[in-house]
C-alpha atoms as a PDB file:
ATOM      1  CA  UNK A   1     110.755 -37.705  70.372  1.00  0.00           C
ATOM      2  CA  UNK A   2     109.324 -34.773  68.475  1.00  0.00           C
ATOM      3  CA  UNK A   3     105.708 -34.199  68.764  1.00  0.00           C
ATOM      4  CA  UNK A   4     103.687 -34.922  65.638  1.00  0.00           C
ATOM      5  CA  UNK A   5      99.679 -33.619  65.497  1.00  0.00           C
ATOM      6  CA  UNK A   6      98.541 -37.023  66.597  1.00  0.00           C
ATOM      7  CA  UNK A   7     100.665 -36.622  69.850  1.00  0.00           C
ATOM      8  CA  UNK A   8      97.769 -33.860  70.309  1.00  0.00           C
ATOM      9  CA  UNK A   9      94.595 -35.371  69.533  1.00  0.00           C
ATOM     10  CA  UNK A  10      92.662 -31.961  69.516  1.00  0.00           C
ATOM     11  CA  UNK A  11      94.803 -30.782  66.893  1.00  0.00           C
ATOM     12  CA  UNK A  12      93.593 -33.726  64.368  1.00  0.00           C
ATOM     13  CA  UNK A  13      91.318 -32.255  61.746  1.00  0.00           C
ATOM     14  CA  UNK A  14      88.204 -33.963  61.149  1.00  0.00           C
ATOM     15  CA  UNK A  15      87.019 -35.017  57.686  1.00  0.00           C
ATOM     16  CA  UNK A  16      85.964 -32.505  55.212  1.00  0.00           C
ATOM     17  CA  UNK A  17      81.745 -32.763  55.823  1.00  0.00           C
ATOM     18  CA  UNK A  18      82.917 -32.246  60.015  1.00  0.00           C
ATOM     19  CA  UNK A  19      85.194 -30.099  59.163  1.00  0.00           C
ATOM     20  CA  UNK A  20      82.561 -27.934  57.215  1.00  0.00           C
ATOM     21  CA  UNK A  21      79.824 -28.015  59.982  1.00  0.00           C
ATOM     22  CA  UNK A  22      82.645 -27.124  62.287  1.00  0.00           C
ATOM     23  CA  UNK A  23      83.489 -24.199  60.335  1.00  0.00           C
ATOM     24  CA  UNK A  24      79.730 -23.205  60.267  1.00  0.00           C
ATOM     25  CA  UNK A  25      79.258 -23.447  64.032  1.00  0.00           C
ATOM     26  CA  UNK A  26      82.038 -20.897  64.512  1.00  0.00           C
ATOM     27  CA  UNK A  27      80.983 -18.658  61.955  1.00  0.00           C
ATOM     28  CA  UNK A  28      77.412 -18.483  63.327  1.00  0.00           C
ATOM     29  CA  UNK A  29      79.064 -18.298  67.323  1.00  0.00           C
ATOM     30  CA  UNK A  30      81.055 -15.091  65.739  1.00  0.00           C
ATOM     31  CA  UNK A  31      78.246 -13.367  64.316  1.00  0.00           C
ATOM     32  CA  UNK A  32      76.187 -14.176  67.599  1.00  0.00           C
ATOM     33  CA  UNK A  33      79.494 -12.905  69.833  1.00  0.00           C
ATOM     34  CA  UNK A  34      79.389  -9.370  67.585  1.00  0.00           C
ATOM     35  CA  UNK A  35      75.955  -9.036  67.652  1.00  0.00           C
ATOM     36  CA  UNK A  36      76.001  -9.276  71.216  1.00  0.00           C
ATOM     37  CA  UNK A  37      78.661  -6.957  72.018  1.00  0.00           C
ATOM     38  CA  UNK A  38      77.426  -3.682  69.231  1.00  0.00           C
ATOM     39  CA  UNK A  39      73.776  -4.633  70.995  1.00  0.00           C
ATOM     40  CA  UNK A  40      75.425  -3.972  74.430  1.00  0.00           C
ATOM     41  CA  UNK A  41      77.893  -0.987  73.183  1.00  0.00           C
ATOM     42  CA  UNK A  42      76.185   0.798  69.988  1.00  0.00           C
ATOM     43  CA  UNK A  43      73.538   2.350  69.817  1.00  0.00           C
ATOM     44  CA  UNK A  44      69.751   1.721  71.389  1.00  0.00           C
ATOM     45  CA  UNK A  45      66.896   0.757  69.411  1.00  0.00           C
ATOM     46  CA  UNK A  46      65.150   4.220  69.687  1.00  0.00           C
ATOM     47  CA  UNK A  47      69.113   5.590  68.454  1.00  0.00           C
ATOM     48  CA  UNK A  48      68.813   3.647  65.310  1.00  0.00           C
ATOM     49  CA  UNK A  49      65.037   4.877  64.635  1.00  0.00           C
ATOM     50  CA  UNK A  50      65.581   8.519  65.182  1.00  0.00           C
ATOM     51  CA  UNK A  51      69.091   8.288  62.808  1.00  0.00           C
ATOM     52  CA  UNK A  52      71.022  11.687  62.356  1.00  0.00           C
ATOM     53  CA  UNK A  53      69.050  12.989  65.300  1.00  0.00           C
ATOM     54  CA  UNK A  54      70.502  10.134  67.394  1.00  0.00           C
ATOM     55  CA  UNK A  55      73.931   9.570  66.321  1.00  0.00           C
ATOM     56  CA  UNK A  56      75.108  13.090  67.896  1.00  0.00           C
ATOM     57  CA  UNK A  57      74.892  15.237  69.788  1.00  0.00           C
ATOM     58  CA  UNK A  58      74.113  18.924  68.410  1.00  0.00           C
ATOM     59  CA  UNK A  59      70.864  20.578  67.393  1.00  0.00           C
ATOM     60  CA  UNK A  60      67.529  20.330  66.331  1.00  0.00           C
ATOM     61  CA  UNK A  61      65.477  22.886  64.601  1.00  0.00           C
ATOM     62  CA  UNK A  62      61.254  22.658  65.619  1.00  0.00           C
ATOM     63  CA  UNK A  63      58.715  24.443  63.095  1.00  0.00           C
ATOM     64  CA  UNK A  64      55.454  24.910  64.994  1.00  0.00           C
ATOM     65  CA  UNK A  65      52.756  26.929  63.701  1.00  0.00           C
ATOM     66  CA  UNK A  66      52.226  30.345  64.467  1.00  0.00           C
ATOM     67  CA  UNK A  67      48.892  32.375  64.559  1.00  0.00           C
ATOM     68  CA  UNK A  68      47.913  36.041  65.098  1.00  0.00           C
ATOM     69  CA  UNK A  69      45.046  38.721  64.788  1.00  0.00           C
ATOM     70  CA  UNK A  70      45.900  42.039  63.058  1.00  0.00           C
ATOM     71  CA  UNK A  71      45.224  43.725  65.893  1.00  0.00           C
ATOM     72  CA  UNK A  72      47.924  41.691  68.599  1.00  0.00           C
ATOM     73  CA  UNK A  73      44.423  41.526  71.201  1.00  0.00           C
ATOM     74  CA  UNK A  74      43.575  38.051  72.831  1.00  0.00           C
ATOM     75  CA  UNK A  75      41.557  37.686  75.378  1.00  0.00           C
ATOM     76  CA  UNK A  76      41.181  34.648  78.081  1.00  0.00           C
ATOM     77  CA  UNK A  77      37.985  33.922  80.942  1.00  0.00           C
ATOM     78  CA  UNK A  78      39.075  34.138  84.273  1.00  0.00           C
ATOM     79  CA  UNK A  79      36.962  33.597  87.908  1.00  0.00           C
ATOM     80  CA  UNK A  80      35.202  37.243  88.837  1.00  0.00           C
ATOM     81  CA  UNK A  81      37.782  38.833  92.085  1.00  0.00           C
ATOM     82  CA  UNK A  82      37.712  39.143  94.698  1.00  0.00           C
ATOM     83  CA  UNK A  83      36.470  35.368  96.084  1.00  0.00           C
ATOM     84  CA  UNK A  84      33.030  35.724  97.829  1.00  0.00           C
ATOM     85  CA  UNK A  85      31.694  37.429  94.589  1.00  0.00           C
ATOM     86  CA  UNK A  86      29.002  36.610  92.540  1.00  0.00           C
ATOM     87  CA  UNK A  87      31.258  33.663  90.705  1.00  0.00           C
ATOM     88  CA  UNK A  88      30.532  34.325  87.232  1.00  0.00           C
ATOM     89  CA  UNK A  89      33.325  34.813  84.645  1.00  0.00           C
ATOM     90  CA  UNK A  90      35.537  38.067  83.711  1.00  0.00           C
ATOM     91  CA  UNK A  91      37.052  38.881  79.968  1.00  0.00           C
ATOM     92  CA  UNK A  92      40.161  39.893  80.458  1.00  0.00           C
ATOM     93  CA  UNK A  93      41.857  41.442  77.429  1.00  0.00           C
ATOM     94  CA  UNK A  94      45.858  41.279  76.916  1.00  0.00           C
ATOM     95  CA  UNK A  95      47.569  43.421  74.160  1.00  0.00           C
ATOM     96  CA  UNK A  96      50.858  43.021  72.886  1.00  0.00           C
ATOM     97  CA  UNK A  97      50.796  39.410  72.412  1.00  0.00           C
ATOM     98  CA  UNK A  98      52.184  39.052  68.080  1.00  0.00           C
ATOM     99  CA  UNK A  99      51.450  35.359  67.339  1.00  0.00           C
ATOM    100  CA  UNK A 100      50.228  32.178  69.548  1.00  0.00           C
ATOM    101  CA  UNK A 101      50.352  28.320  68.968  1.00  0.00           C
ATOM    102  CA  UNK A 102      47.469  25.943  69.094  1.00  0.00           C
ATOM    103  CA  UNK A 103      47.201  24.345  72.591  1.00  0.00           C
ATOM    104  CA  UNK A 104      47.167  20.977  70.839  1.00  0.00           C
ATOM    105  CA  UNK A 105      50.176  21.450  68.571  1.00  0.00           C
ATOM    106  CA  UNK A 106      52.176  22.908  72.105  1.00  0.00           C
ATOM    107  CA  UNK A 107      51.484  19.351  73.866  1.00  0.00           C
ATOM    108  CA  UNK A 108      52.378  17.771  70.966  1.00  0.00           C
ATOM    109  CA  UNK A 109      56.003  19.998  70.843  1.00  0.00           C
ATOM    110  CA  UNK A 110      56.366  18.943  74.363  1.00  0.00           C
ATOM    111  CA  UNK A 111      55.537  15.368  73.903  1.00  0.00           C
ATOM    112  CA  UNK A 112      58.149  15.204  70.986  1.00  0.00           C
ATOM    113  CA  UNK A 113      60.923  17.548  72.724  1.00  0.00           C
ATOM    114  CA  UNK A 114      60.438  15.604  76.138  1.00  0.00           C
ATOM    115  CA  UNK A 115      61.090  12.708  73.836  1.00  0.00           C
ATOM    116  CA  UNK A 116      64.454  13.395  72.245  1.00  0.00           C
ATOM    117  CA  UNK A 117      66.029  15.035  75.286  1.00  0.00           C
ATOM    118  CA  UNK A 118      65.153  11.908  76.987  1.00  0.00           C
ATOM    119  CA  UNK A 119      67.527   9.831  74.817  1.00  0.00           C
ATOM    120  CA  UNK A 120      70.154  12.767  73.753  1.00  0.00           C
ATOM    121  CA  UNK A 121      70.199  14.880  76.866  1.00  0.00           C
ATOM    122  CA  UNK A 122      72.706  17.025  75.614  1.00  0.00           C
ATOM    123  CA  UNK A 123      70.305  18.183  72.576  1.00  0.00           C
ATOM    124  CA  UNK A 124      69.555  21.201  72.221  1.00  0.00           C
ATOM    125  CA  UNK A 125      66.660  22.073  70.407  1.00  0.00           C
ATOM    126  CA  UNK A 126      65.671  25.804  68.693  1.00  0.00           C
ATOM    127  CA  UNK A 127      62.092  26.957  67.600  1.00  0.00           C
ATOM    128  CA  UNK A 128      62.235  28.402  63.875  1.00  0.00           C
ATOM    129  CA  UNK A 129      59.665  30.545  62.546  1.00  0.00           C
ATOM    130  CA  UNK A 130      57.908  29.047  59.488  1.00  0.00           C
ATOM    131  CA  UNK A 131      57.918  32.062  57.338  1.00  0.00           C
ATOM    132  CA  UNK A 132      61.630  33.584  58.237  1.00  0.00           C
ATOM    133  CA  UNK A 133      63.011  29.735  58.064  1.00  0.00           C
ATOM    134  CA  UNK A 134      61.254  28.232  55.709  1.00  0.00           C
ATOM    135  CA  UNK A 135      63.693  27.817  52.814  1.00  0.00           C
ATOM    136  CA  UNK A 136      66.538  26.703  55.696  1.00  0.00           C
ATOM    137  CA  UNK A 137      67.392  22.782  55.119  1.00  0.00           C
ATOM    138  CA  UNK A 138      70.658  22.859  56.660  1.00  0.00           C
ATOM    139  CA  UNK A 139      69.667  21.437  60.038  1.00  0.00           C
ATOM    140  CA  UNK A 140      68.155  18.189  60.817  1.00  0.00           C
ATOM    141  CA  UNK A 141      64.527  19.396  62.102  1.00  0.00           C
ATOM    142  CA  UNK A 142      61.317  18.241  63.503  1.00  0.00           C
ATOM    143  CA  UNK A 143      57.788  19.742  61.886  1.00  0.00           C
ATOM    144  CA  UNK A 144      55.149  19.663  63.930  1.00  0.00           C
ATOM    145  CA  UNK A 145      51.302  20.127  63.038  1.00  0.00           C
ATOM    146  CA  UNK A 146      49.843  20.720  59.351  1.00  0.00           C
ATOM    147  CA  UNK A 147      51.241  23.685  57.878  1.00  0.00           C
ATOM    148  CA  UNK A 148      53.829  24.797  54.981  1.00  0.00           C
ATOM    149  CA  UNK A 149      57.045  23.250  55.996  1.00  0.00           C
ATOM    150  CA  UNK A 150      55.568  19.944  56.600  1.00  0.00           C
ATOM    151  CA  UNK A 151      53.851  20.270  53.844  1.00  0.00           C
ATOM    152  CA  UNK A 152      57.308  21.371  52.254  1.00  0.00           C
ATOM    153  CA  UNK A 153      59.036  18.290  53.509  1.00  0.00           C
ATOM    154  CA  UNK A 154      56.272  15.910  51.763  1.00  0.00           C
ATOM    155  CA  UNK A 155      57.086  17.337  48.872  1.00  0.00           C
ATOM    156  CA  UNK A 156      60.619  17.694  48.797  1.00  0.00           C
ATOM    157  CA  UNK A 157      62.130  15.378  50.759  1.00  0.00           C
ATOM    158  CA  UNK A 158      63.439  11.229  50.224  1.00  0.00           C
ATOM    159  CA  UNK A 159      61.912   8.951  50.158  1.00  0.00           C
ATOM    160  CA  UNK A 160      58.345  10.323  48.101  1.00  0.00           C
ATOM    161  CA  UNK A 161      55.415   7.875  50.406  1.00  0.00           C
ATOM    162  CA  UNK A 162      52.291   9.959  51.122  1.00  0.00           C
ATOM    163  CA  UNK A 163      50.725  13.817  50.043  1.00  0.00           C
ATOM    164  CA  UNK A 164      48.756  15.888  51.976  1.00  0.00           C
ATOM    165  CA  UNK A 165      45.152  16.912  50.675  1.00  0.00           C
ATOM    166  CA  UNK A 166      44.731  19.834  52.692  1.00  0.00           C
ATOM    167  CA  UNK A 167      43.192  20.155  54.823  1.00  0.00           C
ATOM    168  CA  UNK A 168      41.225  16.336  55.455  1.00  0.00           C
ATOM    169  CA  UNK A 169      43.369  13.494  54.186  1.00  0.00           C
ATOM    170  CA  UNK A 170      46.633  11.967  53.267  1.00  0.00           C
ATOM    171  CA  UNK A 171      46.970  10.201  50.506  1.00  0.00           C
ATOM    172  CA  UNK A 172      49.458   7.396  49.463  1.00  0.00           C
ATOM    173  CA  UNK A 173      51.721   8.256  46.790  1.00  0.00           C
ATOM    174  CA  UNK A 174      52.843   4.208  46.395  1.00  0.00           C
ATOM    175  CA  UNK A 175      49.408   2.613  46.998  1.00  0.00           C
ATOM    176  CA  UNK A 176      46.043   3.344  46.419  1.00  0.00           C
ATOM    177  CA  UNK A 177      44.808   3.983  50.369  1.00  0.00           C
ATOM    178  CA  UNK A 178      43.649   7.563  51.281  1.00  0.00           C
ATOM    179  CA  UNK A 179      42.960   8.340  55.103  1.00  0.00           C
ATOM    180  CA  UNK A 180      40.325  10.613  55.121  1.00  0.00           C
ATOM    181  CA  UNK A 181      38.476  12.387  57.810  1.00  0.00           C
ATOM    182  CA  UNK A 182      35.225  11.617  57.137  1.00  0.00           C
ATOM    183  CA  UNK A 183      32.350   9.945  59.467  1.00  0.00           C
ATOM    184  CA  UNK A 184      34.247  10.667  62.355  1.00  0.00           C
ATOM    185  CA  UNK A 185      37.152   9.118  61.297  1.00  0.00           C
ATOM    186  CA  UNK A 186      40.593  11.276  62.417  1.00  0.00           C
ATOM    187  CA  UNK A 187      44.491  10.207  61.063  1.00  0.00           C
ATOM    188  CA  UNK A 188      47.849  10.911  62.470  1.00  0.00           C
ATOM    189  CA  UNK A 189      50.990  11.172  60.682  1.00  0.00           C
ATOM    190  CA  UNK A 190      54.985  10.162  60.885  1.00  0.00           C
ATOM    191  CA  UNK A 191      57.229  10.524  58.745  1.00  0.00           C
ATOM    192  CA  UNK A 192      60.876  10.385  58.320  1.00  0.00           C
ATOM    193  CA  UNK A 193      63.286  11.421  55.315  1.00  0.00           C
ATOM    194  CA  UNK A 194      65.853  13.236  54.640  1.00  0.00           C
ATOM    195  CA  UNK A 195      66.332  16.434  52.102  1.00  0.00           C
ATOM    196  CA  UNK A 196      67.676  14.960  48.463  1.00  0.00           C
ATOM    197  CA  UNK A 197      70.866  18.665  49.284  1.00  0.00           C
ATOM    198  CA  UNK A 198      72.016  18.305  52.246  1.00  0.00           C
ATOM    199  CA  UNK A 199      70.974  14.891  53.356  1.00  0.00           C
ATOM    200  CA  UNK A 200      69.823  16.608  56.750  1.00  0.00           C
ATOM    201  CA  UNK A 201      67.060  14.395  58.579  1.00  0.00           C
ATOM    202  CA  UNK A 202      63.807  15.686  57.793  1.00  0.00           C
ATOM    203  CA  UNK A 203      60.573  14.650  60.097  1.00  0.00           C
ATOM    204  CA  UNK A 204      56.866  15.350  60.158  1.00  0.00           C
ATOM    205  CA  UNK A 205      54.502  15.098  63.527  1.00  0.00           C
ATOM    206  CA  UNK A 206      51.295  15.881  62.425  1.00  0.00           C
ATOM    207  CA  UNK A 207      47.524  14.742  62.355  1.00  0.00           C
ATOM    208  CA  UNK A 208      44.403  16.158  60.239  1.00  0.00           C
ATOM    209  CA  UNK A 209      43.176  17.696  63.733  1.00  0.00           C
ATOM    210  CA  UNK A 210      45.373  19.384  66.448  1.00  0.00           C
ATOM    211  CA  UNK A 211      43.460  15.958  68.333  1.00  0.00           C
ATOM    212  CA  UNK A 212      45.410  13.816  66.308  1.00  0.00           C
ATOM    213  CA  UNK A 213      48.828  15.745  66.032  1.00  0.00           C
ATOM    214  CA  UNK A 214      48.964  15.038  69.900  1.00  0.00           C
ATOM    215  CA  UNK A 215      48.038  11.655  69.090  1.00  0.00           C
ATOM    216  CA  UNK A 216      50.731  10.926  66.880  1.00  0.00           C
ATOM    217  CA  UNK A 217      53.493  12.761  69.267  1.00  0.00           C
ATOM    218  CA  UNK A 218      52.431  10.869  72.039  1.00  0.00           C
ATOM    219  CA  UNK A 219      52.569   7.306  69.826  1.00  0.00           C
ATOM    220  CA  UNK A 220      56.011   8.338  68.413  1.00  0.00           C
ATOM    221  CA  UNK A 221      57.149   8.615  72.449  1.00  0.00           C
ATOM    222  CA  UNK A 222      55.292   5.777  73.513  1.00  0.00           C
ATOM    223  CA  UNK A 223      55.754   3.103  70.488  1.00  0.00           C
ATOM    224  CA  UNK A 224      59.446   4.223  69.857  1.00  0.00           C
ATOM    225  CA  UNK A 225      60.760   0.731  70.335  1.00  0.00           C
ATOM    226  CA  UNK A 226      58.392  -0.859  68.902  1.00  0.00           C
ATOM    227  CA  UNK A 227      58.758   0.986  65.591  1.00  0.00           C
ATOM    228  CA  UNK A 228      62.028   0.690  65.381  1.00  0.00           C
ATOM    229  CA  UNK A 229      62.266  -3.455  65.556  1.00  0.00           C
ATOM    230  CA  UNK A 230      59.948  -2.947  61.936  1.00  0.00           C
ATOM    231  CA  UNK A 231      61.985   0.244  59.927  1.00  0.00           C
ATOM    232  CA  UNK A 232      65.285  -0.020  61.605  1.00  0.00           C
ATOM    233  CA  UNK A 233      67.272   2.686  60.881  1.00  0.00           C
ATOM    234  CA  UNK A 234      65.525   3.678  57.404  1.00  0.00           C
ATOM    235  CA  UNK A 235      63.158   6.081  56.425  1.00  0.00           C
ATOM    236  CA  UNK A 236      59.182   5.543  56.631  1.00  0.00           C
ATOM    237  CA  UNK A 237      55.767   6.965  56.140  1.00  0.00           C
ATOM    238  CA  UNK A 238      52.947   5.686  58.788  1.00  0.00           C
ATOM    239  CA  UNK A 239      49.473   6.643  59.319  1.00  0.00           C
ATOM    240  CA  UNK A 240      47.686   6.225  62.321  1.00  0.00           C
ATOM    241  CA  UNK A 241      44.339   5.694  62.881  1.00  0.00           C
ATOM    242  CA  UNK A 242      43.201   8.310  66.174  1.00  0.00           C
ATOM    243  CA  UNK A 243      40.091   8.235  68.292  1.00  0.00           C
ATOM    244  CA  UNK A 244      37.764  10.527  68.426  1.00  0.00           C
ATOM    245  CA  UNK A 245      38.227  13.783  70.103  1.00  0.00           C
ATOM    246  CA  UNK A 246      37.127  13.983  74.064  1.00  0.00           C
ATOM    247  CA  UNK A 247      39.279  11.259  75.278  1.00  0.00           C
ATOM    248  CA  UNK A 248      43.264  10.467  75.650  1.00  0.00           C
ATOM    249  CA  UNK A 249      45.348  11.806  72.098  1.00  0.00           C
ATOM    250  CA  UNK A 250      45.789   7.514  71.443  1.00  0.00           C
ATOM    251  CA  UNK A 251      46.528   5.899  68.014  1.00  0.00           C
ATOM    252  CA  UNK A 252      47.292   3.127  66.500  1.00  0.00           C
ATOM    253  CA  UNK A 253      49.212   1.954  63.472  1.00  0.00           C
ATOM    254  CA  UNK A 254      47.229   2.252  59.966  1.00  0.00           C
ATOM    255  CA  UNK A 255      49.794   2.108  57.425  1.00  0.00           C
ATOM    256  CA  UNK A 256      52.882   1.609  57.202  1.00  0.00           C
ATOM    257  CA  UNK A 257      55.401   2.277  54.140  1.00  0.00           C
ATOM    258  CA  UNK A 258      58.006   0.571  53.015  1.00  0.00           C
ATOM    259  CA  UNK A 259      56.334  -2.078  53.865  1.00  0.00           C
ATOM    260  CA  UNK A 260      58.707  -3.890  56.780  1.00  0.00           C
ATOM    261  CA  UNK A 261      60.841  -6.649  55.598  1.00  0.00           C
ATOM    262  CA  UNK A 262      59.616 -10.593  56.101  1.00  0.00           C
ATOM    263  CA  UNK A 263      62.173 -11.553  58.609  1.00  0.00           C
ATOM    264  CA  UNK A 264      61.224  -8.078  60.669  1.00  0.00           C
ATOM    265  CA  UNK A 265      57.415  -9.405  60.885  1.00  0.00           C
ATOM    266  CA  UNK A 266      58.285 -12.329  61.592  1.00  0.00           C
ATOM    267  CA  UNK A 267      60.892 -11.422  64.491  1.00  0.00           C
ATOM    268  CA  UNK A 268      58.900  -8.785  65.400  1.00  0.00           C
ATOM    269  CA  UNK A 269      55.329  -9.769  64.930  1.00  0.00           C
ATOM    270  CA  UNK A 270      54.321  -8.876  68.737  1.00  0.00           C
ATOM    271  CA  UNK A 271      55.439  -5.173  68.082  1.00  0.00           C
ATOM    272  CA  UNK A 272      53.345  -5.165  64.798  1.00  0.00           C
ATOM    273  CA  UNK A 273      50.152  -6.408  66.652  1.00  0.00           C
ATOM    274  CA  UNK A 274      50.745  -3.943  69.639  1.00  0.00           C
ATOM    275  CA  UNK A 275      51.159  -0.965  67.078  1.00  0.00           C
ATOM    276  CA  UNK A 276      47.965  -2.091  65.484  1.00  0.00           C
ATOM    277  CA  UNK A 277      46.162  -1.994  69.442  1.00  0.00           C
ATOM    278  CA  UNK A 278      45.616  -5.836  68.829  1.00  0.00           C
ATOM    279  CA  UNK A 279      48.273  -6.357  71.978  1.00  0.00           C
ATOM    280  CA  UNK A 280      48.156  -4.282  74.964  1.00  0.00           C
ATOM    281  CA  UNK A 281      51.113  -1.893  75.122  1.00  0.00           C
ATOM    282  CA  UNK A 282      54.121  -3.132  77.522  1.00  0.00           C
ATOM    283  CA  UNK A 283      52.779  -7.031  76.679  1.00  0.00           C
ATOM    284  CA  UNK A 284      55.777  -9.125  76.110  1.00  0.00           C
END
């Protein structure tokens, strides 16, 4: 006797409104079985958040700012020698030296370099000299602290989101907030974008202070994850509010543009409150 589809009662199909949750149900278990698997074999959250910088491995440019004297001389204070003297302090001149960074723009390099190598360990990543590299944008690139290039990248660079008012405040170019260091008040900055050319990824580190440039490397390394489950992959603009000078380089979120999508706040509302300092960091 041939079999027939009711010899096999699996094989019946149920009537059309079944049918149609039926359909549903495996559509929603696909989506859930593909999600799973690119969670477990693509890329991690901080990966999607740092972009170009993340999807390869390669090179990264770093602009820090350079100072000098006209005449090459620093000096530093150093304990009187031998031991056993009378313990005051020594000038010690050194000569030769033709430019040196700000102590709080070097942690802040460190802080962002320790960073990236951490998730790309094959990066390799090359100081450029402001003034010599200035006009390069053929490299993705990290600016760190408030001088020309980052300045350069505010104003150049996609997507448009915030100006700097040298040398005390940044100022929103979509809304009407300005972050202004007044009354004790000190502001971080991130910022990521990408040059309108050559599409290389473009990002600022800096604060109003060399206080709050540490700052806002350390929250970029410590809030990573968290910022990523609000801007994804995309570009963004945030400010961050710092505390005063004397203490730990700490921050917490200000401002953030685009503004994060509903679903993303409401996924993610825990990371939101923990950026903001209203939930202690490594809570849920």
């Amino acid at each position: 006797m041939p079999a027939t589809a009711s010899s096999f009662p699996l094989l019946e199909w149920p009537g059309p409104v079944p049918a149609a949750l039926l359909g549903a149900a495996l559509a929603l278990l696909a989506v859930f079985i593909g999600f799973r698997v690119r969670r477990r074999n693509g890329p991690t959250r901080v990966h999607q958040l740092l972009g170009r910088l993340g999807q390869r491995d390669g090179g990264v440019g770093l602009f820090l700012r350079g100072m000098f004297v006209p005449s090459a001389e620093f000096f530093s204070r150093s304990p009187e020698y031998p031991p056993g003297s009378s313990g005051t302090l020594t000038v010690q001149k050194w000569t030769g030296i033709p430019e040196v960074y700000a102590a709080g723009d070097v942690r802040a390099a460190a802080e962002v370099v320790g960073f990236l190598t951490s998730q790309i360990p094959s990066l390799t990543v090359s100081f450029r000299a402001i003034d010599r590299d200035r006009k390069g944008w053929g490299e993705d690139f990290v600016a760190i602290g408030s001088h020309f290039k980052s300045q350069q990248v505010l104003d150049t660079c996609e997507p448009r989101l915030v100006a700097f008012r040298n040398p005390d405040a940044f100022r929103s170019l979509v809304s009407p907030e300005v972050f202004e260091a007044r009354g004790g008040a000190d502001f971080g900055f991130l910022y990521k974008g990408t040059h309108p050319a050559t599409h290389c990824a473009c990002w600022v580190v800096m604060g109003l202070t060399e206080h709050s440039t540490e700052a806002a490397a350390r929250f970029l390394r410590t809030h990573s994850p968290d910022l990523q489950r609000l801007v994804g992959s995309a570009p963004f603009a945030a400010v961050l509010a710092v505390e005063a000078a004397g203490g730990r380089p700490e921050a917490t979120l200000a401002w953030l543009r685009p503004r994060p999508a509903w679903w993303r706040r409401l996924l993610h509302g825990k990371s939101l409150r923990r950026l903001s300092g209203t939930v202690p960091t490594g809570a849920g």
